[in-house]
N, C-alpha and C. Protein backbone atom coordinates (compact mmCIF):
# COMPACT_ATOMS: atom_id res chain seq x y z
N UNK A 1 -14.86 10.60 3.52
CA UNK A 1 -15.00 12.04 3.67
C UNK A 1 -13.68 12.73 3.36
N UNK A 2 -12.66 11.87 3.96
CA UNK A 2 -11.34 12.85 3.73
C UNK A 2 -11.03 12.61 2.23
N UNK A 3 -11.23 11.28 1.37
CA UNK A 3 -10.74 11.43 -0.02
C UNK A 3 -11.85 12.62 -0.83
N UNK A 4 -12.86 13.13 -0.04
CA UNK A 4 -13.94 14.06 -0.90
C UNK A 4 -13.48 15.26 -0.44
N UNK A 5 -12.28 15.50 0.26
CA UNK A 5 -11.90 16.93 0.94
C UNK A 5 -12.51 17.37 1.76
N UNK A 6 -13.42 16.55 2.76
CA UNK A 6 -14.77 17.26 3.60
C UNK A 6 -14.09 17.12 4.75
N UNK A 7 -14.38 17.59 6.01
CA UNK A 7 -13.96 17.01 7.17
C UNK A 7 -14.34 16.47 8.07
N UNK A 8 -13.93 15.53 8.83
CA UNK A 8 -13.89 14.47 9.59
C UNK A 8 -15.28 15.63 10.59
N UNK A 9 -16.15 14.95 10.87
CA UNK A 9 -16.92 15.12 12.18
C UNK A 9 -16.25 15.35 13.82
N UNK A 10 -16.32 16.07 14.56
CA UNK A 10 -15.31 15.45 15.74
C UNK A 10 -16.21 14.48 16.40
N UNK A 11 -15.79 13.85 17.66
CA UNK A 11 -16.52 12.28 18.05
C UNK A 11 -17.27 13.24 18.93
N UNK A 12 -18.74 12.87 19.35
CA UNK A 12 -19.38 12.72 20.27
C UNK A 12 -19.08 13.04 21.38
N UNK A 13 -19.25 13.34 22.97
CA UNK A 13 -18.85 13.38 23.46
C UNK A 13 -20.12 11.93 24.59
N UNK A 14 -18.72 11.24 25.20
CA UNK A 14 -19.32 9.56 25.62
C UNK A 14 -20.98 10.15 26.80
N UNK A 15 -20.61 11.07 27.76
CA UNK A 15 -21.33 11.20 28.72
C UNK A 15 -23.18 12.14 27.55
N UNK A 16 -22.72 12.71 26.66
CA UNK A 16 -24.02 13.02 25.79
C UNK A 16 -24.83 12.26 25.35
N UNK A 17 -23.97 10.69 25.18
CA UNK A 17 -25.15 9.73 24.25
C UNK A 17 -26.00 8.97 25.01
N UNK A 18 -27.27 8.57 24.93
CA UNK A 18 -28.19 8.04 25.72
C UNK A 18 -28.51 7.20 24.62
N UNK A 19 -27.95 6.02 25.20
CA UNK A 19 -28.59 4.53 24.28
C UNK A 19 -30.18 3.76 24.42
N UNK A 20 -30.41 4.53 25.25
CA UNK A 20 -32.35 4.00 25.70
C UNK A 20 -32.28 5.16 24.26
N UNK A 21 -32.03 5.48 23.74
CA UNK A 21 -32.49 6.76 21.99
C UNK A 21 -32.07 6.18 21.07
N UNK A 22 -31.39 5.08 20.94
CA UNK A 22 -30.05 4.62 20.23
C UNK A 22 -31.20 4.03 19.27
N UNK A 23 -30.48 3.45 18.19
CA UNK A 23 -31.00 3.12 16.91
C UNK A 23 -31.17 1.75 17.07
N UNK A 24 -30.41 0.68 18.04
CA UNK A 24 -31.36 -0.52 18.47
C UNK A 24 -31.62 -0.89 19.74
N UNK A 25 -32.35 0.52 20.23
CA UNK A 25 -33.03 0.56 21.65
C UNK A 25 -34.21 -0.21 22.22
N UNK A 26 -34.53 -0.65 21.19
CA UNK A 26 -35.86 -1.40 21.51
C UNK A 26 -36.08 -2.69 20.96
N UNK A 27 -34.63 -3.14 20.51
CA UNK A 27 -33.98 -4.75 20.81
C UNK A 27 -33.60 -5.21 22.13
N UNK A 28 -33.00 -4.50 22.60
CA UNK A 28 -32.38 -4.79 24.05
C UNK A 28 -31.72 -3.87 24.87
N UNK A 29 -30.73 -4.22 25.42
CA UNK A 29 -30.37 -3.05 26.34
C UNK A 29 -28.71 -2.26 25.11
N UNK A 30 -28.92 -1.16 25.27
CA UNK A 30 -27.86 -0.62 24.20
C UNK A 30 -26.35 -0.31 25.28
N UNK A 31 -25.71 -0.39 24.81
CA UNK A 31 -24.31 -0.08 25.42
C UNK A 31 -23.17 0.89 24.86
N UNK A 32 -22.55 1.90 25.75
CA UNK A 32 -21.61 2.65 24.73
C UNK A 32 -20.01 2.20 24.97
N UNK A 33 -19.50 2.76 24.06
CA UNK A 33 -18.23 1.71 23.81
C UNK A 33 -17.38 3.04 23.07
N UNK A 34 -16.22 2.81 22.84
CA UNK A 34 -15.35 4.07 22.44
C UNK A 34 -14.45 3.34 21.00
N UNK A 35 -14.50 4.36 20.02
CA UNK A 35 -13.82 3.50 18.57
C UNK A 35 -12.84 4.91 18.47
N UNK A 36 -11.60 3.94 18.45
CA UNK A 36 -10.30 4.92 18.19
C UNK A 36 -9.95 4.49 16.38
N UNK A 37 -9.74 5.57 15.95
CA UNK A 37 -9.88 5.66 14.23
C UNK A 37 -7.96 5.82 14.02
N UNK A 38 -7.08 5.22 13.30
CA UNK A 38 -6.05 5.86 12.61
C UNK A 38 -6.05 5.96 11.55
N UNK A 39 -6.44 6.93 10.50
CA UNK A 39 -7.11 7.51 9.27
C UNK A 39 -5.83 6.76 8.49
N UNK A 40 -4.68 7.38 8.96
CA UNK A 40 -2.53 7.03 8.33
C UNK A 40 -2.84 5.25 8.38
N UNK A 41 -2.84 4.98 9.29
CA UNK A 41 -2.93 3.79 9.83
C UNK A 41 -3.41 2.71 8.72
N UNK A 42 -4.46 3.22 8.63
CA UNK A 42 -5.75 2.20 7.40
C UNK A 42 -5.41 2.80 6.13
N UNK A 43 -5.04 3.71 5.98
CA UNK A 43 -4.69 3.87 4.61
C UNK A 43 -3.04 3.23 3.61
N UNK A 44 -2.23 2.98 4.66
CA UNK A 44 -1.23 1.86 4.29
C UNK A 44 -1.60 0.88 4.67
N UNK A 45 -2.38 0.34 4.91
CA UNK A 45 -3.08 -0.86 5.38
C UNK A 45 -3.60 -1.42 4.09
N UNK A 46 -4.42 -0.33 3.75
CA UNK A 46 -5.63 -1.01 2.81
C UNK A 46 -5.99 0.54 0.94
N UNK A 47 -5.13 1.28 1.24
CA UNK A 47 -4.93 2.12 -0.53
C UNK A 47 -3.96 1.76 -0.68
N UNK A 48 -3.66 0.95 -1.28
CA UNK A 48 -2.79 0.32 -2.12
C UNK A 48 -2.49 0.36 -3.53
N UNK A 49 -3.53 0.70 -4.26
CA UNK A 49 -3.61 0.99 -5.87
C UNK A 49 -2.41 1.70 -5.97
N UNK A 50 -2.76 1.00 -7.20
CA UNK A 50 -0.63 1.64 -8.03
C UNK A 50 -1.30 2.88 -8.80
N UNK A 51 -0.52 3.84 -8.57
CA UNK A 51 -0.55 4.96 -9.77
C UNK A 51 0.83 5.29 -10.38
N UNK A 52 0.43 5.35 -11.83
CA UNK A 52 1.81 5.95 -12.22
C UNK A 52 2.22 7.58 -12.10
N UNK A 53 3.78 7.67 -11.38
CA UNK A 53 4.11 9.03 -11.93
C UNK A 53 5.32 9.01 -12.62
N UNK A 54 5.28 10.18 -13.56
CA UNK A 54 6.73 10.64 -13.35
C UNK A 54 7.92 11.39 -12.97
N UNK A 55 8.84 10.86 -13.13
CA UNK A 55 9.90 11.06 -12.36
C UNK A 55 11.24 11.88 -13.31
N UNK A 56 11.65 12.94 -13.25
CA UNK A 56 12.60 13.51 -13.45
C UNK A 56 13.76 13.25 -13.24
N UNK A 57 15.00 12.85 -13.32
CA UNK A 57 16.19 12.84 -12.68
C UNK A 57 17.58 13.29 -14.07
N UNK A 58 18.96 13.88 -13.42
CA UNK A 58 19.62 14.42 -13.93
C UNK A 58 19.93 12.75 -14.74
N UNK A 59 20.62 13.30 -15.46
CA UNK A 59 21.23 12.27 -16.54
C UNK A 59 22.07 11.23 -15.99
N UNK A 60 23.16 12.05 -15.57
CA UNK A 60 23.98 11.45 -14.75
C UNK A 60 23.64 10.31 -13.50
N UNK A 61 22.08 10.89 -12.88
CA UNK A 61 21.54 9.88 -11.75
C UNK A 61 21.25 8.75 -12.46
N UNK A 62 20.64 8.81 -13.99
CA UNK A 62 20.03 7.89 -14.49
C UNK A 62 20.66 7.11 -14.49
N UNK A 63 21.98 7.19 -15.49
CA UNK A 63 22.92 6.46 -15.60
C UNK A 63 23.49 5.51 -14.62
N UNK A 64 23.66 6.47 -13.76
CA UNK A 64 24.24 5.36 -12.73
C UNK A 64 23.20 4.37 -11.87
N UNK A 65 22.04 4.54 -11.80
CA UNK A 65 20.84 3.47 -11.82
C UNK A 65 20.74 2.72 -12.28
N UNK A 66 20.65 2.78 -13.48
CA UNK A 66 21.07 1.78 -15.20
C UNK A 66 21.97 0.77 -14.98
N UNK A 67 23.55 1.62 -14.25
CA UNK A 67 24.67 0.94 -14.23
C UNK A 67 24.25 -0.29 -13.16
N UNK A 68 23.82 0.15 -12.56
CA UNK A 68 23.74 -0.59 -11.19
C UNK A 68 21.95 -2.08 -11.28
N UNK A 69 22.01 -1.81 -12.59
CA UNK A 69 20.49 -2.23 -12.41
C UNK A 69 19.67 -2.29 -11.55
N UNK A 70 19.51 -0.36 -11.09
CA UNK A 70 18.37 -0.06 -9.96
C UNK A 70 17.16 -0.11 -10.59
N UNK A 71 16.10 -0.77 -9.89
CA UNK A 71 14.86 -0.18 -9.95
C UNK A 71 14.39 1.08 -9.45
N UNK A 72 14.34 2.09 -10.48
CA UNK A 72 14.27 3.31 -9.68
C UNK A 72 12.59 3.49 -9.12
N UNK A 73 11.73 3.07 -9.40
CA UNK A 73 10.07 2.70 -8.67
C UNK A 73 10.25 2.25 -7.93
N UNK A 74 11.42 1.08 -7.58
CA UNK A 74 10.92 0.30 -6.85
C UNK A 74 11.81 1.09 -5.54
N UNK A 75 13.11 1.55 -5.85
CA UNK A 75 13.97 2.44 -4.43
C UNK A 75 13.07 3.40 -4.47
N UNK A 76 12.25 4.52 -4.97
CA UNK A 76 11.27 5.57 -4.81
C UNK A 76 10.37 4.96 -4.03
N UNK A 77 9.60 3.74 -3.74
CA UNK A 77 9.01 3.45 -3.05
C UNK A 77 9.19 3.05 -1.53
N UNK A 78 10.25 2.56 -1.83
CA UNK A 78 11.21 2.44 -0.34
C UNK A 78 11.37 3.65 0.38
N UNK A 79 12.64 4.06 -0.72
CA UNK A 79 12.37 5.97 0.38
C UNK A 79 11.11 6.57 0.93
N UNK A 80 10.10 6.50 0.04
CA UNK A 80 9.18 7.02 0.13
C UNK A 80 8.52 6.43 1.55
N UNK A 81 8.03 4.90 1.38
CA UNK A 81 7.46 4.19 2.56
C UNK A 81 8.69 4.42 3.65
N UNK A 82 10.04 4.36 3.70
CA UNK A 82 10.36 4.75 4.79
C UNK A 82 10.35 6.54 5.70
N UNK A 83 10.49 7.18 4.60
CA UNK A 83 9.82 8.04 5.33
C UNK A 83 8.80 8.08 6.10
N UNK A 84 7.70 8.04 5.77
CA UNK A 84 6.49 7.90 6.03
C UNK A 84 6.19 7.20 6.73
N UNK A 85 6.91 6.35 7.29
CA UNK A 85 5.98 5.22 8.19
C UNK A 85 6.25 5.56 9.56
């Protein structure tokens, strides 16, 4: 839903749901239970696909990347994942 831009549903509230209604109520006895979601969480977990971008930098930065035989994808990814995490 969130990669389609839609939004998340909010949860239920536990004391509203009646599992004698539940969708396998008339297998056995139904039970409610609570599912905590981290949307951030699972998505460095498991989107992983590489995309390419590009990247701008002054001349001078380049250079000295070059000099140094930086991977500049690969430190952009670092910064990047350390921010973020």
């Amino acid at each position: 839903m969130q990669d389609n831009g839609d939004s998340v549903p909010e949860p239920s509230d536990i004391d509203d749901i009646d599992v004698s209604k539940g969708t396998f109520a008339d297998v056995g006895k139904g039970i409610k239970t609570l599912v905590d979601i981290d949307f951030d969480e699972y998505r460095r977990k498991n989107d992983n696909k590489m995309v390419r971008r590009n990247v701008t930098l002054p001349n001078w930065m380049n250079r000295r990347a070059e000099q140094e035989h930086l991977n500049v994808s690969g430190f952009l990814q670092d910064a990047l994942a350390e921010r973020y995490a």
